[in-house]
PDB file of N, CA and C in Angstrom:
ATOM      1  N   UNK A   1      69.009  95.815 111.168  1.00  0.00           N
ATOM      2  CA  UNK A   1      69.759  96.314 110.039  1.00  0.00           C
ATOM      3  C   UNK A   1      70.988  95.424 109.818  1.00  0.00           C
ATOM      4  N   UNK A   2      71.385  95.168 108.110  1.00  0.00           N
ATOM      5  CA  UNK A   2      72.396  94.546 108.133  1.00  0.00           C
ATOM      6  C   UNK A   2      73.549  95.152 107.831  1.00  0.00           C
ATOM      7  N   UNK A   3      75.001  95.041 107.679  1.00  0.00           N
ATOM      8  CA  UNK A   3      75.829  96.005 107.491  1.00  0.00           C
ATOM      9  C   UNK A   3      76.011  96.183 106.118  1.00  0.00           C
ATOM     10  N   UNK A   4      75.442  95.448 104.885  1.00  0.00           N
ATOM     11  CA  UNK A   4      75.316  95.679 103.650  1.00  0.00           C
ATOM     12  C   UNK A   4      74.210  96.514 103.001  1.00  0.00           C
ATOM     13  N   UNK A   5      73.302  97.037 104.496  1.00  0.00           N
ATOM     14  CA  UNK A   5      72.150  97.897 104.138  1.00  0.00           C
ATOM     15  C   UNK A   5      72.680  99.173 104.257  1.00  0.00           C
ATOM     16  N   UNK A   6      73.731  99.212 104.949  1.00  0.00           N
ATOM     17  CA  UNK A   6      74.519 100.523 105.216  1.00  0.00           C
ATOM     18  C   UNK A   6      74.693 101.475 104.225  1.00  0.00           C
ATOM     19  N   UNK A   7      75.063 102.621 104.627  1.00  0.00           N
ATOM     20  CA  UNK A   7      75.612 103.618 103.378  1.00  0.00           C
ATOM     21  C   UNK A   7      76.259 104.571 104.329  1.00  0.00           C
ATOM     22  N   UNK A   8      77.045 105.804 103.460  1.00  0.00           N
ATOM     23  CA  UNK A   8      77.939 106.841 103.434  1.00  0.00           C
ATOM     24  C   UNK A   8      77.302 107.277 104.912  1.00  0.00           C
ATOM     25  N   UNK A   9      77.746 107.583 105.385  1.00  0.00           N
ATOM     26  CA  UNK A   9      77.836 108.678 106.788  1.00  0.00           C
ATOM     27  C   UNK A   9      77.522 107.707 108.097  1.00  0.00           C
ATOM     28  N   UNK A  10      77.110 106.520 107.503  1.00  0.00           N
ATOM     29  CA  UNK A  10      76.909 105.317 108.923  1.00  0.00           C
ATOM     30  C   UNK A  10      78.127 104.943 109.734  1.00  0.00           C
ATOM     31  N   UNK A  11      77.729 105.000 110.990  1.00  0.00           N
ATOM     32  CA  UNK A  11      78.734 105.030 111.997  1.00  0.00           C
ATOM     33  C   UNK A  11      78.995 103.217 112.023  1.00  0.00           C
ATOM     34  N   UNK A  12      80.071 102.527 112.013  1.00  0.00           N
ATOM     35  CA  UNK A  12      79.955 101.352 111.923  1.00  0.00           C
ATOM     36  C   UNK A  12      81.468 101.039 113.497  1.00  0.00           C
ATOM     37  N   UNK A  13      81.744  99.941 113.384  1.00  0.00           N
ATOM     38  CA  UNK A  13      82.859  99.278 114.809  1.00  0.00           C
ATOM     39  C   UNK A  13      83.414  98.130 114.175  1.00  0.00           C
ATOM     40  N   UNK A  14      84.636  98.260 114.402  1.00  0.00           N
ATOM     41  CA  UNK A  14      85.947  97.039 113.928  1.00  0.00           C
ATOM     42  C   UNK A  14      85.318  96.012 114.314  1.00  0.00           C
ATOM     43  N   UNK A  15      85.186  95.288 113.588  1.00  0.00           N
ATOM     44  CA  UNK A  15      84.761  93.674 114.503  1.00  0.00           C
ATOM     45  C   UNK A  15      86.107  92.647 114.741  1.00  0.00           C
ATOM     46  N   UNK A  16      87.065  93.284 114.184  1.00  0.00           N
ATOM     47  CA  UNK A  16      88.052  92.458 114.607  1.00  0.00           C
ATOM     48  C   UNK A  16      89.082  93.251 114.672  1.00  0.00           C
ATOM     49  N   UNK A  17      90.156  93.566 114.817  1.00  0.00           N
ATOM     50  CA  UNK A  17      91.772  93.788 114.580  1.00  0.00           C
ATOM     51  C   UNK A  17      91.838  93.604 113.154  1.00  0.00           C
ATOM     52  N   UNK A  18      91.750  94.952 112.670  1.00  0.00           N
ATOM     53  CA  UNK A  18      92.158  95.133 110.596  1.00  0.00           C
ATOM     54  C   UNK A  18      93.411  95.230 110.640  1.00  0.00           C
ATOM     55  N   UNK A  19      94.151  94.432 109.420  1.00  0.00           N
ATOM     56  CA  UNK A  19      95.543  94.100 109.538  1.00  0.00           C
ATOM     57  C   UNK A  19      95.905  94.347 108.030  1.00  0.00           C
ATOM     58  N   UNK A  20      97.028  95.023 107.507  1.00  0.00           N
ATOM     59  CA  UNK A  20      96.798  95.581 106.469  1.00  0.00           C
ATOM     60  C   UNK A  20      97.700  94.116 105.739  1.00  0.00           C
ATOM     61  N   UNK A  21      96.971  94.143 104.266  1.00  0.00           N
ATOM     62  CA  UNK A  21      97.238  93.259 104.264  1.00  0.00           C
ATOM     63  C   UNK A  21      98.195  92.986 103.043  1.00  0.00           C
ATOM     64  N   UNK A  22      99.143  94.442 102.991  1.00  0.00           N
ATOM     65  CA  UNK A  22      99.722  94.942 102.164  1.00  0.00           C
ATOM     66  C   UNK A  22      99.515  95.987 101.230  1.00  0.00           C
ATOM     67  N   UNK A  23      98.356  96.812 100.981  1.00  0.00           N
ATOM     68  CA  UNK A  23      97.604  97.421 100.301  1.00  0.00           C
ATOM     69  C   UNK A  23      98.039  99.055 100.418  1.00  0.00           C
ATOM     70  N   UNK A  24      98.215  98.952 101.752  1.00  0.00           N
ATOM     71  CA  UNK A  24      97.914 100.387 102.549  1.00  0.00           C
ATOM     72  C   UNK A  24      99.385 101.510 101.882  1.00  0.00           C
ATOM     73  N   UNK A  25      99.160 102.502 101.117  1.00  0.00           N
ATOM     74  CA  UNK A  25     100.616 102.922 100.860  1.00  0.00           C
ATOM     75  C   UNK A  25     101.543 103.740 102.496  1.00  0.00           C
ATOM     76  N   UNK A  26     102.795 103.035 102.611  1.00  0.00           N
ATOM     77  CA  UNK A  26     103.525 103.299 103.423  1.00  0.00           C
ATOM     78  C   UNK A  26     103.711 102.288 104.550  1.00  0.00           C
ATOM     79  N   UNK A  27     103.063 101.256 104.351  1.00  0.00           N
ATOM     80  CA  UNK A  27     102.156 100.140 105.657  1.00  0.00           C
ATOM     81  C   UNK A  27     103.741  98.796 104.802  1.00  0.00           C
ATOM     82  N   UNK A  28     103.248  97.981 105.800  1.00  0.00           N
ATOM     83  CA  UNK A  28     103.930  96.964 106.047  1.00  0.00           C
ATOM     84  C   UNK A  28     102.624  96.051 106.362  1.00  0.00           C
ATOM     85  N   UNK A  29     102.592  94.832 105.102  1.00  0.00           N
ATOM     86  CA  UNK A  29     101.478  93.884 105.859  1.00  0.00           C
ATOM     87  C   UNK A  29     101.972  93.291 107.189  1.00  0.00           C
ATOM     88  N   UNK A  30     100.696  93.083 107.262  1.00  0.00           N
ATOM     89  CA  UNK A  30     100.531  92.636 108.834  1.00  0.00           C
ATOM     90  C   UNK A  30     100.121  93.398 110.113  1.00  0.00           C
ATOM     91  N   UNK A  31     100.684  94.595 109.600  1.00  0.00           N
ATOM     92  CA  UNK A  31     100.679  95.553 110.460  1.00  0.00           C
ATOM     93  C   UNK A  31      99.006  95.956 110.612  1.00  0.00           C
ATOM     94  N   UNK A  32      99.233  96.319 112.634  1.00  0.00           N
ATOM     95  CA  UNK A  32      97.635  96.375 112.856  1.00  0.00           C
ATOM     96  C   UNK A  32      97.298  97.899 112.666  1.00  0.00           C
ATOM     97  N   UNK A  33      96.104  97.886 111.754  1.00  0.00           N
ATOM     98  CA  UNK A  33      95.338  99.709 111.364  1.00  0.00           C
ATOM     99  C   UNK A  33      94.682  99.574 112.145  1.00  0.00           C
ATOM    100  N   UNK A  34      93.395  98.950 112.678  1.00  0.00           N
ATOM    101  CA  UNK A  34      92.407  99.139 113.750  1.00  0.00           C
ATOM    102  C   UNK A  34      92.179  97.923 114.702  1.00  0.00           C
ATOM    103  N   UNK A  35      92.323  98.397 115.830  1.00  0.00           N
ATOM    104  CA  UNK A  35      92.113  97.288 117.123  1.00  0.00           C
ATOM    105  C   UNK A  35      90.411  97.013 117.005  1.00  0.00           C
ATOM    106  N   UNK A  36      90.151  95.890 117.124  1.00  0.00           N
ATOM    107  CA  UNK A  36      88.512  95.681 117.961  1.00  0.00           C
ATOM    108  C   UNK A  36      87.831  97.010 118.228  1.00  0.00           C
ATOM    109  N   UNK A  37      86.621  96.555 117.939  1.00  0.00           N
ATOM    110  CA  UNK A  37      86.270  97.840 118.849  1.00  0.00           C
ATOM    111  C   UNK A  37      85.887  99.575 118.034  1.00  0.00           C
ATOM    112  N   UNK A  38      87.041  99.517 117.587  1.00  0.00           N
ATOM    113  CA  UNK A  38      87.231 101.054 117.040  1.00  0.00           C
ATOM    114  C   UNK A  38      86.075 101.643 116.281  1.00  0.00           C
ATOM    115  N   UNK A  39      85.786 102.900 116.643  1.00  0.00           N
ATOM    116  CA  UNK A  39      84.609 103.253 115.740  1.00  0.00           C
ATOM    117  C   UNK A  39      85.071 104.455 114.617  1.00  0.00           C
ATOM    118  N   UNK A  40      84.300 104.052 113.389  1.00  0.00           N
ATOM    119  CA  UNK A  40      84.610 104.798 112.104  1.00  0.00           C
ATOM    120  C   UNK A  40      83.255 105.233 111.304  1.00  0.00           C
ATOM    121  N   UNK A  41      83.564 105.716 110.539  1.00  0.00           N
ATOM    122  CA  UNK A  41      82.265 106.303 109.485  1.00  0.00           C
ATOM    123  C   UNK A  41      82.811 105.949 108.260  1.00  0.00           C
ATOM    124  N   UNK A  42      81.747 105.215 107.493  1.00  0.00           N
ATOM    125  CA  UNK A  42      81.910 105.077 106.312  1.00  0.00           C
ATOM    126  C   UNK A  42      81.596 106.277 105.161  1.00  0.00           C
ATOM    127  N   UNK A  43      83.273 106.155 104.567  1.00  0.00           N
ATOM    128  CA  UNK A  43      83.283 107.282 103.734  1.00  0.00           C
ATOM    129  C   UNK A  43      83.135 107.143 102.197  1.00  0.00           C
ATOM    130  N   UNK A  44      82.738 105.549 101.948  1.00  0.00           N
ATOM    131  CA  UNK A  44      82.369 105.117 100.396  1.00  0.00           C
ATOM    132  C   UNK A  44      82.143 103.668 100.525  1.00  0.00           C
ATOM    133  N   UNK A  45      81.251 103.581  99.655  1.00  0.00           N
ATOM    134  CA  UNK A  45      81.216 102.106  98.800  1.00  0.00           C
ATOM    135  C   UNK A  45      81.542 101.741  97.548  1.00  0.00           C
ATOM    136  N   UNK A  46      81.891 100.571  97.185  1.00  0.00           N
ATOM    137  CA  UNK A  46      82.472 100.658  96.036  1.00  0.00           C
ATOM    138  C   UNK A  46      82.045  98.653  96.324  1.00  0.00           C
ATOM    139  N   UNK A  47      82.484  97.861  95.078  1.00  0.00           N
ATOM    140  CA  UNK A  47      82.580  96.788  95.053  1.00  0.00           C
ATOM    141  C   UNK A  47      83.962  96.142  94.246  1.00  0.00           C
ATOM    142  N   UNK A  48      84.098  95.094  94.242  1.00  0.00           N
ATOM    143  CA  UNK A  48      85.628  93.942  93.247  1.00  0.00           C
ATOM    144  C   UNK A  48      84.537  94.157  91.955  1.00  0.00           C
ATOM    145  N   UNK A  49      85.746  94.738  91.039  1.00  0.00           N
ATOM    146  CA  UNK A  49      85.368  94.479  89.929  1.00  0.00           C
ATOM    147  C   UNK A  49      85.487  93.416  89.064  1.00  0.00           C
ATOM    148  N   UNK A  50      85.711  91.954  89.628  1.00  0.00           N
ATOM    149  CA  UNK A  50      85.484  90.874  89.616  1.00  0.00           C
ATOM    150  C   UNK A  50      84.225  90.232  89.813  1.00  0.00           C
ATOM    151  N   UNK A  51      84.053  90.643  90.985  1.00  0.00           N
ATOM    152  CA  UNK A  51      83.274  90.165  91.707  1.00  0.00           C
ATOM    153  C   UNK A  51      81.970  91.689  91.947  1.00  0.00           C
ATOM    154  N   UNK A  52      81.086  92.195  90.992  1.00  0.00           N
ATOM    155  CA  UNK A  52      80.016  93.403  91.655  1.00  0.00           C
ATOM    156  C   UNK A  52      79.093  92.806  92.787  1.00  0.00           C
ATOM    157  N   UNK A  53      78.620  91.733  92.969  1.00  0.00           N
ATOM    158  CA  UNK A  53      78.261  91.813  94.119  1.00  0.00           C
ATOM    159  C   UNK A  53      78.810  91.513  95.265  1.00  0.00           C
ATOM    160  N   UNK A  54      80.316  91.473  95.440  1.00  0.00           N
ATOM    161  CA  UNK A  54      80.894  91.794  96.569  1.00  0.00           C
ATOM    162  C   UNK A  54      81.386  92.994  96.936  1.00  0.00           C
ATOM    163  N   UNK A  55      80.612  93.692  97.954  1.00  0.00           N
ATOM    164  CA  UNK A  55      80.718  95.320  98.600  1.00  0.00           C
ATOM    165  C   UNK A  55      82.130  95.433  98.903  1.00  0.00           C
ATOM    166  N   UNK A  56      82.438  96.839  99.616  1.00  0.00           N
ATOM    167  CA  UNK A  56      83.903  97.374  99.542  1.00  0.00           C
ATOM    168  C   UNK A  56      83.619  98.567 100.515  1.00  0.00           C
ATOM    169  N   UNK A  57      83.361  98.404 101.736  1.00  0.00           N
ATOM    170  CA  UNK A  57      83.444  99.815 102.760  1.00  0.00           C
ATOM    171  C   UNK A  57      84.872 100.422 102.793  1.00  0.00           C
ATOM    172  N   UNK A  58      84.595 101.618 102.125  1.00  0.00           N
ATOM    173  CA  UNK A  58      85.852 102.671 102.821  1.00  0.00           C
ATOM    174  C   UNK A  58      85.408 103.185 103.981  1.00  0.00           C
ATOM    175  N   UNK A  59      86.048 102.890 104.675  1.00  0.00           N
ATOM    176  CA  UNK A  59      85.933 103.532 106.761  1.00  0.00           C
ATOM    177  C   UNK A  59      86.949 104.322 107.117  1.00  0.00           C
ATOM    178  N   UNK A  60      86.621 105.583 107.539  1.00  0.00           N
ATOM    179  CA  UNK A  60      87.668 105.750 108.878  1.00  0.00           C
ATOM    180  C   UNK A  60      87.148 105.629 109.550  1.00  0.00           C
ATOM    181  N   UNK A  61      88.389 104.997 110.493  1.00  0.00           N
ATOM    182  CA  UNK A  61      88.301 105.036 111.709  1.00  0.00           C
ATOM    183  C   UNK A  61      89.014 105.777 112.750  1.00  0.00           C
ATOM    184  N   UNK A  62      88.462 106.171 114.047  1.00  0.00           N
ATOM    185  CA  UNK A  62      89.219 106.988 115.057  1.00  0.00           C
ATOM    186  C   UNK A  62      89.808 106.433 115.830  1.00  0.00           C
ATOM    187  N   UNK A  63      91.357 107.377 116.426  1.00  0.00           N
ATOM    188  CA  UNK A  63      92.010 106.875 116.592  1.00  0.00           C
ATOM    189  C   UNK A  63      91.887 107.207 118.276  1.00  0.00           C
ATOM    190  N   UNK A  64      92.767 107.165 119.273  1.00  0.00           N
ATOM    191  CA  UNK A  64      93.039 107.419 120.444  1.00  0.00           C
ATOM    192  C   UNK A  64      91.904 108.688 120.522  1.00  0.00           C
ATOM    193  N   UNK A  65      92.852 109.872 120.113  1.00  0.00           N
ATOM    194  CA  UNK A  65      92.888 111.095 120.193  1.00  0.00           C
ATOM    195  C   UNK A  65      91.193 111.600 119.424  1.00  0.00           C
ATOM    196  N   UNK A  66      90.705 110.723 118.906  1.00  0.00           N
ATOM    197  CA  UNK A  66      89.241 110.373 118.254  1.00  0.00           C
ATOM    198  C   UNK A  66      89.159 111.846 117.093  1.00  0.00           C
ATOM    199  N   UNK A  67      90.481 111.441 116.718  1.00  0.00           N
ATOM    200  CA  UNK A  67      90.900 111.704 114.620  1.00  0.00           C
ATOM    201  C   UNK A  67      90.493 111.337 114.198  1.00  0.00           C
ATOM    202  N   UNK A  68      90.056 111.234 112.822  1.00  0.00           N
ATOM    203  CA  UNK A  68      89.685 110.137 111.870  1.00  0.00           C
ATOM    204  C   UNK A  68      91.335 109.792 111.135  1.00  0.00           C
ATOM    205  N   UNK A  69      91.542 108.517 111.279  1.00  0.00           N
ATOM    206  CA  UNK A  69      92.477 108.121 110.328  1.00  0.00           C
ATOM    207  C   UNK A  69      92.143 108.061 108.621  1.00  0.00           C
ATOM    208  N   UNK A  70      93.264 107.246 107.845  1.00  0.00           N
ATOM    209  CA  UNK A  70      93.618 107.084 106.889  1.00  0.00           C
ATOM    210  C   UNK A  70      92.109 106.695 106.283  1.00  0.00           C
ATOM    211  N   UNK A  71      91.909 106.431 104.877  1.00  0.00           N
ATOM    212  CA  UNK A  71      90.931 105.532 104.644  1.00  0.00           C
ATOM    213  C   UNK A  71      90.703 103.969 104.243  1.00  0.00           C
ATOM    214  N   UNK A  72      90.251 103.292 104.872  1.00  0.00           N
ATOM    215  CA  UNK A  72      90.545 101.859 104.755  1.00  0.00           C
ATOM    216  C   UNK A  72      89.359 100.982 104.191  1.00  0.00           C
ATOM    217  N   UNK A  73      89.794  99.795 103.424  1.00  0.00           N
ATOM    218  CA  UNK A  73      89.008  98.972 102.711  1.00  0.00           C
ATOM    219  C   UNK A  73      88.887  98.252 103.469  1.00  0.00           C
ATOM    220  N   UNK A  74      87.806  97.790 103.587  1.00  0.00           N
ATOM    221  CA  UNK A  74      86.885  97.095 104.973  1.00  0.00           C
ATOM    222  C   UNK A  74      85.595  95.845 103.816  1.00  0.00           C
ATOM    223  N   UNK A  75      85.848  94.426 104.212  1.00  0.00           N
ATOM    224  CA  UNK A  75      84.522  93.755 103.674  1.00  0.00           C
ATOM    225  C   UNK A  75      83.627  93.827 104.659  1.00  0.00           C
ATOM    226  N   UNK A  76      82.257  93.672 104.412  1.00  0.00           N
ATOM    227  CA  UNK A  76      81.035  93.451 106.053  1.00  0.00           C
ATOM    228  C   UNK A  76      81.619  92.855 106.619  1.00  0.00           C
ATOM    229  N   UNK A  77      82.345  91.455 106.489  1.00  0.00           N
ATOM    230  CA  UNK A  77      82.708  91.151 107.761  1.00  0.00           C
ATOM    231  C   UNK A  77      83.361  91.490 108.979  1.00  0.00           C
ATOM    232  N   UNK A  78      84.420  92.534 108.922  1.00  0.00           N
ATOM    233  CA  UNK A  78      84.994  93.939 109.200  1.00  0.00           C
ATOM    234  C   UNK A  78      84.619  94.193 110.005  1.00  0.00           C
ATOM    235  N   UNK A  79      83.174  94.739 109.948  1.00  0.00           N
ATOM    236  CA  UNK A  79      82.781  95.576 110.007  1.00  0.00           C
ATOM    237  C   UNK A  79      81.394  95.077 111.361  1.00  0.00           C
ATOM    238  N   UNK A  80      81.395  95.563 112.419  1.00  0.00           N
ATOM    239  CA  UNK A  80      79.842  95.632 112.860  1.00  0.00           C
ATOM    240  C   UNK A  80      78.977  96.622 113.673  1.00  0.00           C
ATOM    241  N   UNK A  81      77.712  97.003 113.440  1.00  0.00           N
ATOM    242  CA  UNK A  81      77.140  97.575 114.124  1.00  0.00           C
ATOM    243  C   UNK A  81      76.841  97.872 115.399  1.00  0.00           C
ATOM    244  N   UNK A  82      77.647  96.976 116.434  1.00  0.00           N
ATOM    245  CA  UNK A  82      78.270  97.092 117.800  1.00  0.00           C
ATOM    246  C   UNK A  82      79.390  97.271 117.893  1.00  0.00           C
ATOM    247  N   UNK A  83      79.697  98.180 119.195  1.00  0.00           N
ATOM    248  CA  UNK A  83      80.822  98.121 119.403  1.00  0.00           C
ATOM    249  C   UNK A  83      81.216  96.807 120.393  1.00  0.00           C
ATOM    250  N   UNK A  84      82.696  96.282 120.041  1.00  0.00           N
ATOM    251  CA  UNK A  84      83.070  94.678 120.492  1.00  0.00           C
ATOM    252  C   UNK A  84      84.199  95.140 121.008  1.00  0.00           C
ATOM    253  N   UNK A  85      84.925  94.627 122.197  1.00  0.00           N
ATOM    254  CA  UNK A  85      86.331  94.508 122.818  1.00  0.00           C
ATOM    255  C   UNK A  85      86.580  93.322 122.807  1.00  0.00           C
ATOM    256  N   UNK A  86      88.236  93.391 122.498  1.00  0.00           N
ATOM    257  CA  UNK A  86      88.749  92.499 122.977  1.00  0.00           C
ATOM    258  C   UNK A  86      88.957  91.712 124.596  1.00  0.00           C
ATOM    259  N   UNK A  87      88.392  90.471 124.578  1.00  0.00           N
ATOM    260  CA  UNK A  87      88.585  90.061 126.474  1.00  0.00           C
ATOM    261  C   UNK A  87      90.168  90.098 126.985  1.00  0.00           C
ATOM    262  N   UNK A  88      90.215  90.337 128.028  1.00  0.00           N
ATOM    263  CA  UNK A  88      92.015  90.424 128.255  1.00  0.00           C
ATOM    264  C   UNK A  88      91.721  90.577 129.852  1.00  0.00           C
ATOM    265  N   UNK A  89      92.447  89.501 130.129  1.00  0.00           N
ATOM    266  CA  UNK A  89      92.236  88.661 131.225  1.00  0.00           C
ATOM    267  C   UNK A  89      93.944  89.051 132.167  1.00  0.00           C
ATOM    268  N   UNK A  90      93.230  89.946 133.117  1.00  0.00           N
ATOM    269  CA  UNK A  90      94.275  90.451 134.208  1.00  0.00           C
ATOM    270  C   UNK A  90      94.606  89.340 135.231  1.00  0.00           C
ATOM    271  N   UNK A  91      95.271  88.801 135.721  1.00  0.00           N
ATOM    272  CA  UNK A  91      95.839  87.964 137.024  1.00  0.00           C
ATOM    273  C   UNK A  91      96.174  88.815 138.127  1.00  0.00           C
ATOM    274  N   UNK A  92      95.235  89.264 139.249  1.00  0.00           N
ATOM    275  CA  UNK A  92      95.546  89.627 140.572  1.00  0.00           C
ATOM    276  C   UNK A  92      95.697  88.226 141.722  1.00  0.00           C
ATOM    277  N   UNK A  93      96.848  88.642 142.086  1.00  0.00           N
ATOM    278  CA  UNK A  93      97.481  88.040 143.526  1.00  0.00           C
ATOM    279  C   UNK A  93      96.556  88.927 144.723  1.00  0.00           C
ATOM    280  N   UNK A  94      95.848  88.387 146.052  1.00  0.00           N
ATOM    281  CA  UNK A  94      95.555  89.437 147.282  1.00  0.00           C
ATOM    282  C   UNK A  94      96.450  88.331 147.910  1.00  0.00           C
ATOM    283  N   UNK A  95      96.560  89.295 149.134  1.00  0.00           N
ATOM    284  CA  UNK A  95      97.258  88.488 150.460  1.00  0.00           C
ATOM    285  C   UNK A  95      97.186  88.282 151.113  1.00  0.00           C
TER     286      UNK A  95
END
């Protein structure tokens, strides 16, 4: 399946760190909405009315407390059907 085959109630995963990119009312671009990873349900599609064949996922996504947040504009790329972490690389000392 691809993520443009998707529709309304599909469970989808951040593929990257979503960073608003000024859009969001109350937000500050830059600022991070979803870490890696995070899983959401898509709550609409829509496309650029520039552009109709470029898609437009509205997602929430959950948060810690596994809320659904705000609703966010997401392109496929966004977006993937695995869940992905970020690598983060601990340094242990033994003795």
């Amino acid at each position: 399946m691809r993520i443009e085959d998707l529709d309304i109630g599909d469970v989808v995963y951040a593929a990257h760190a979503i960073t608003d990119d000024g859009s969001m009312p109350h937000g500050m671009a830059g600022d991070v909405l979803v870490e890696t990873g995070a899983r959401g349900v898509i709550t609409m599609i829509g496309h650029v009315e520039e552009q109709p064949e470029r898609r437009v996922f509205i997602v929430r996504f959950e948060d810690k407390e596994l809320n659904l947040g705000s609703p966010i504009g997401c392109w496929p790329e966004d977006l993937s059907l695995e869940r992905r972490h970020e690598t983060v690389r601990i340094g242990l000392e033994f003795s």
